[in-house]
C-alpha atoms as a PDB file:
ATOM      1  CA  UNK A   1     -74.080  -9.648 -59.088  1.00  0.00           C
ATOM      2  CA  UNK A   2     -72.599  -6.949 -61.784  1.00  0.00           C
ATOM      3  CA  UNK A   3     -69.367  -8.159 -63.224  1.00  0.00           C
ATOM      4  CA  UNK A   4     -69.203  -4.855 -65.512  1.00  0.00           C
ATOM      5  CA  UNK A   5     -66.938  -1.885 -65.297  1.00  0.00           C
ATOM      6  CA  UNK A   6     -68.648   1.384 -63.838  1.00  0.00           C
ATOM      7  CA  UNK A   7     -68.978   3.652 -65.747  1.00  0.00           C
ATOM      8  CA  UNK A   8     -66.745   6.152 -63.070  1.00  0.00           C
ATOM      9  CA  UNK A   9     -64.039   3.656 -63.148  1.00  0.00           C
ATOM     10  CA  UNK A  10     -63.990   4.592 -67.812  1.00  0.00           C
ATOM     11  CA  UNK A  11     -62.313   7.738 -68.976  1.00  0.00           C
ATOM     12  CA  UNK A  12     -65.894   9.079 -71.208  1.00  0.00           C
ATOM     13  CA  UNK A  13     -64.999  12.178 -72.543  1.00  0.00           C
ATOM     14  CA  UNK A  14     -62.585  13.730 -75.091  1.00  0.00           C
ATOM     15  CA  UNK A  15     -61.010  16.294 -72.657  1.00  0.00           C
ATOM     16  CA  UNK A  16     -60.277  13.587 -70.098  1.00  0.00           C
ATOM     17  CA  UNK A  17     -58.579  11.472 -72.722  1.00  0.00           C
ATOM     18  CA  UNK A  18     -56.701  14.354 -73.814  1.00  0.00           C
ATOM     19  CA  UNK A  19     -55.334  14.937 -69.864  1.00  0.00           C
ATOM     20  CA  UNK A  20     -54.333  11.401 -69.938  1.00  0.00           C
ATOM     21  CA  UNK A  21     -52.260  11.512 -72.914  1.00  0.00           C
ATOM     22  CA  UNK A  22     -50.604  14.979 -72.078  1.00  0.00           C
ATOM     23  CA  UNK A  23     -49.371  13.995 -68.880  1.00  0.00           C
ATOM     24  CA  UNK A  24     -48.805   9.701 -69.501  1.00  0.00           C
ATOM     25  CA  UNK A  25     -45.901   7.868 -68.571  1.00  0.00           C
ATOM     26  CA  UNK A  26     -45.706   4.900 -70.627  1.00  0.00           C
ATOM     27  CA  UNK A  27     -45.563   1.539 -69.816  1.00  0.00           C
ATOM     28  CA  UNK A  28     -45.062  -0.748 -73.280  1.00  0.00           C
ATOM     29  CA  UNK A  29     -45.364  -3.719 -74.869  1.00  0.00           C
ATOM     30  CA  UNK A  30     -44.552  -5.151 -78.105  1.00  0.00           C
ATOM     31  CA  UNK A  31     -48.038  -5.302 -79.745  1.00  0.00           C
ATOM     32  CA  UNK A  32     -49.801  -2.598 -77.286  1.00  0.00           C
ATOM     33  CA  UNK A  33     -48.910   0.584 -74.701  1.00  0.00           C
ATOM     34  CA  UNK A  34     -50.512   1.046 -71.767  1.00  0.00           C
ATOM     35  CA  UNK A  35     -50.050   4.896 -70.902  1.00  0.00           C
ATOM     36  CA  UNK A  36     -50.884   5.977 -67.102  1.00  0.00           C
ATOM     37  CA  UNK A  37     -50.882   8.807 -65.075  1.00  0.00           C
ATOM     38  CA  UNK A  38     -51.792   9.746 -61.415  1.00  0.00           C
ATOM     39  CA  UNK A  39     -55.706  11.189 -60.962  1.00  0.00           C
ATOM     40  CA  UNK A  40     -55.978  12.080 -57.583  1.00  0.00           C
ATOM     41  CA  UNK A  41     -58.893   9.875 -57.102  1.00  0.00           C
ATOM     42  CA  UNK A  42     -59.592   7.280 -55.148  1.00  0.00           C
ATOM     43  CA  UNK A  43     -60.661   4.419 -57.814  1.00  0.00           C
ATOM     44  CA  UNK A  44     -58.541   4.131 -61.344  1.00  0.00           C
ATOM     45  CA  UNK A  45     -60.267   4.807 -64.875  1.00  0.00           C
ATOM     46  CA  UNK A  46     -59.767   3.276 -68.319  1.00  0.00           C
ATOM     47  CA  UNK A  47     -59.715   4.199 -71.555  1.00  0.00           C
ATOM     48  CA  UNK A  48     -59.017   1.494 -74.161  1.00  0.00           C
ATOM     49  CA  UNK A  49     -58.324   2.964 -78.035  1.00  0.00           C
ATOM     50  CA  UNK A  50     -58.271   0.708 -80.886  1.00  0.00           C
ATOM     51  CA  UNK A  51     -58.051   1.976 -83.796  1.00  0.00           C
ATOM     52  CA  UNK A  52     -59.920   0.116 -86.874  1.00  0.00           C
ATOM     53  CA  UNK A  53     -56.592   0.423 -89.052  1.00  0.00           C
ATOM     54  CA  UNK A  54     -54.591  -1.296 -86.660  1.00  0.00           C
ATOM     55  CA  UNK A  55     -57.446  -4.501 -86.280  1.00  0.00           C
ATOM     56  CA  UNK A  56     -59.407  -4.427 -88.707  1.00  0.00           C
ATOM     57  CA  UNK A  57     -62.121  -7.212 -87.255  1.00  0.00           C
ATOM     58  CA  UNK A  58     -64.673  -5.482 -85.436  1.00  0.00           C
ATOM     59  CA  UNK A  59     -65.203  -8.646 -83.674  1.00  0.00           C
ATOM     60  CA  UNK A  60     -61.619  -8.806 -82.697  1.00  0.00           C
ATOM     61  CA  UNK A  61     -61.384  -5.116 -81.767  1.00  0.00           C
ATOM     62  CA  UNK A  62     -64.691  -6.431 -79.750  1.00  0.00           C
ATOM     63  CA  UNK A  63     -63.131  -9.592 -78.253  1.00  0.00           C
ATOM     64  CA  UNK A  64     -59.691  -7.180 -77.445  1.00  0.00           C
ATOM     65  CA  UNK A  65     -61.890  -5.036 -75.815  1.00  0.00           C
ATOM     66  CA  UNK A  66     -63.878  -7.075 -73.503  1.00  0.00           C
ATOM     67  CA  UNK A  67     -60.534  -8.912 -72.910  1.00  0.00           C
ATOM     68  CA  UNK A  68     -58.846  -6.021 -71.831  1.00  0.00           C
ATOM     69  CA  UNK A  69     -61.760  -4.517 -69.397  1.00  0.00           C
ATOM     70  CA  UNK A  70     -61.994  -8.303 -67.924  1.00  0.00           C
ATOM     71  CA  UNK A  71     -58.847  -7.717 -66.805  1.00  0.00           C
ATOM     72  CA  UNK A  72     -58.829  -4.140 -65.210  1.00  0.00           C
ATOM     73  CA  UNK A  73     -61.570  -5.138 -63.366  1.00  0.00           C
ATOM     74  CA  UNK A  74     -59.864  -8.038 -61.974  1.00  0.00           C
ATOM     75  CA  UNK A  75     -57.203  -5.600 -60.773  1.00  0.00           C
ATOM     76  CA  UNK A  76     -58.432  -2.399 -60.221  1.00  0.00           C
ATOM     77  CA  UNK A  77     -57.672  -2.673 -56.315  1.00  0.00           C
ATOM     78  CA  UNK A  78     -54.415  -2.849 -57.445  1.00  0.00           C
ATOM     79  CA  UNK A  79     -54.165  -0.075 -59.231  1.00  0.00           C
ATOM     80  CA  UNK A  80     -56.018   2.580 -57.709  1.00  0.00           C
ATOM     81  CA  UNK A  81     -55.472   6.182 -58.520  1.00  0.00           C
ATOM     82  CA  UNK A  82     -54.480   5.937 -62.102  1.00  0.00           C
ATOM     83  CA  UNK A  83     -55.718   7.017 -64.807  1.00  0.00           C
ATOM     84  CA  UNK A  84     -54.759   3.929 -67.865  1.00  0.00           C
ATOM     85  CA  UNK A  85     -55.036   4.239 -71.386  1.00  0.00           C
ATOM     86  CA  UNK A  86     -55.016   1.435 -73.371  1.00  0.00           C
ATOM     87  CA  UNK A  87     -53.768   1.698 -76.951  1.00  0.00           C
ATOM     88  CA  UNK A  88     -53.606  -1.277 -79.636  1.00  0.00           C
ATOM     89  CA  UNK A  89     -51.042  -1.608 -82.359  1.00  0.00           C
ATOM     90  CA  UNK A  90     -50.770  -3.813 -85.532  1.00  0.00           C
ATOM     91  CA  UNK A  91     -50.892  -7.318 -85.020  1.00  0.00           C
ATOM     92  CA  UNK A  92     -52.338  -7.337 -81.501  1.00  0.00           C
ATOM     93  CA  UNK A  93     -55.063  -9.428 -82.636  1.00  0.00           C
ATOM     94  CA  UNK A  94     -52.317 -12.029 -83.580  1.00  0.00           C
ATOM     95  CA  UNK A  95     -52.429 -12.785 -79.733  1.00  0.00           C
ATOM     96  CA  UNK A  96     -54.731 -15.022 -78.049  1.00  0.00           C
ATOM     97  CA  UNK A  97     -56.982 -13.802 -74.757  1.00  0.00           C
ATOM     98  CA  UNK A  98     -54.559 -15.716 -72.603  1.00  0.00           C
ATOM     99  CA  UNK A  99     -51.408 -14.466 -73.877  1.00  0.00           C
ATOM    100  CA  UNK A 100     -53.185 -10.764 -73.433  1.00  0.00           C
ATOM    101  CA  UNK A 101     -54.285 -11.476 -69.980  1.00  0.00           C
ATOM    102  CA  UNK A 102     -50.705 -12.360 -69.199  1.00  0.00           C
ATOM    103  CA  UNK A 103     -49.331  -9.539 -70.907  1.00  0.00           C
ATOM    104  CA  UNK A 104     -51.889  -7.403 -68.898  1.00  0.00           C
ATOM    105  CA  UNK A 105     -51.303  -9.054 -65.445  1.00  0.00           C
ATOM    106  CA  UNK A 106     -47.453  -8.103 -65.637  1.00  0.00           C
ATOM    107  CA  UNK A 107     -48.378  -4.382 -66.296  1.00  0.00           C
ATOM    108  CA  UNK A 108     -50.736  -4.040 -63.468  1.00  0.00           C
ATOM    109  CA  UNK A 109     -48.490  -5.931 -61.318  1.00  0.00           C
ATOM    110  CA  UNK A 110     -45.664  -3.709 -62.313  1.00  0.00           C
ATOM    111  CA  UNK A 111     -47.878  -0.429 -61.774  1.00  0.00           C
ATOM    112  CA  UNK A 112     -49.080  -1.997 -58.183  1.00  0.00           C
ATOM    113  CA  UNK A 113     -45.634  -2.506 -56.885  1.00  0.00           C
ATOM    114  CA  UNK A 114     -43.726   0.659 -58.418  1.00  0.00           C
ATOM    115  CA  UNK A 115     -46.113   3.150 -57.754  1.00  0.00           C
ATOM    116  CA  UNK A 116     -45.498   6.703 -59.601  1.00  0.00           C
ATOM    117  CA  UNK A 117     -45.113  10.401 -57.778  1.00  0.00           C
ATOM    118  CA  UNK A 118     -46.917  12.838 -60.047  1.00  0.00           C
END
């Protein structure tokens, strides 16, 4: 059994990143933003952007990483038709995996339940 994300279910290339961010809602959080927007698909995608100023550990911009694709996979049944981008701020490292996964698990709740007209 795969426990990885497809690679359909990832936003991949610069011009779909750049359609996510133009037409994002926002959904925040102190240390993070999670940015989403309708795709018209049948399955979500992710994008996850963490920028090396903001943690500076590769191997917690790793572990942050991993973290946060754990949990969109976990939920992605939840969520489908939504394009999510992921974006990490100063001192998100400062949290542990299970704080994250909390923090996470309120978003995707939130976007399951309140679902957005495009």
């Amino acid at each position: 059994m795969r426990y990885k994300v497809p690679t359909e279910l990832k936003l991949r290339t610069a011009q779909q990143f750049k359609e996510a961010f133009l037409k994002a809602k926002k959904l925040s959080s102190d240390k993070y933003y999670l940015l989403f927007k309708i795709n018209n698909l049948d399955y979500p995608r992710l994008g996850i952007l963490i920028a090396k100023k903001n943690v500076a550990k590769a191997t917690a911009r790793n572990r942050l990483r991993r973290t946060v694709k754990e949990s969109f996979r976990l939920h992605q049944h939840q969520i489908k038709g939504y394009d999510v981008l992921f974006i990490a701020y100063k001192g998100l490292n400062e949290l542990n995996n299970e704080e994250l996964r909390q923090c996470l698990e309120k978003q995707w709740q939130y976007l399951a339940k309140h679902p957005v007209q495009s």
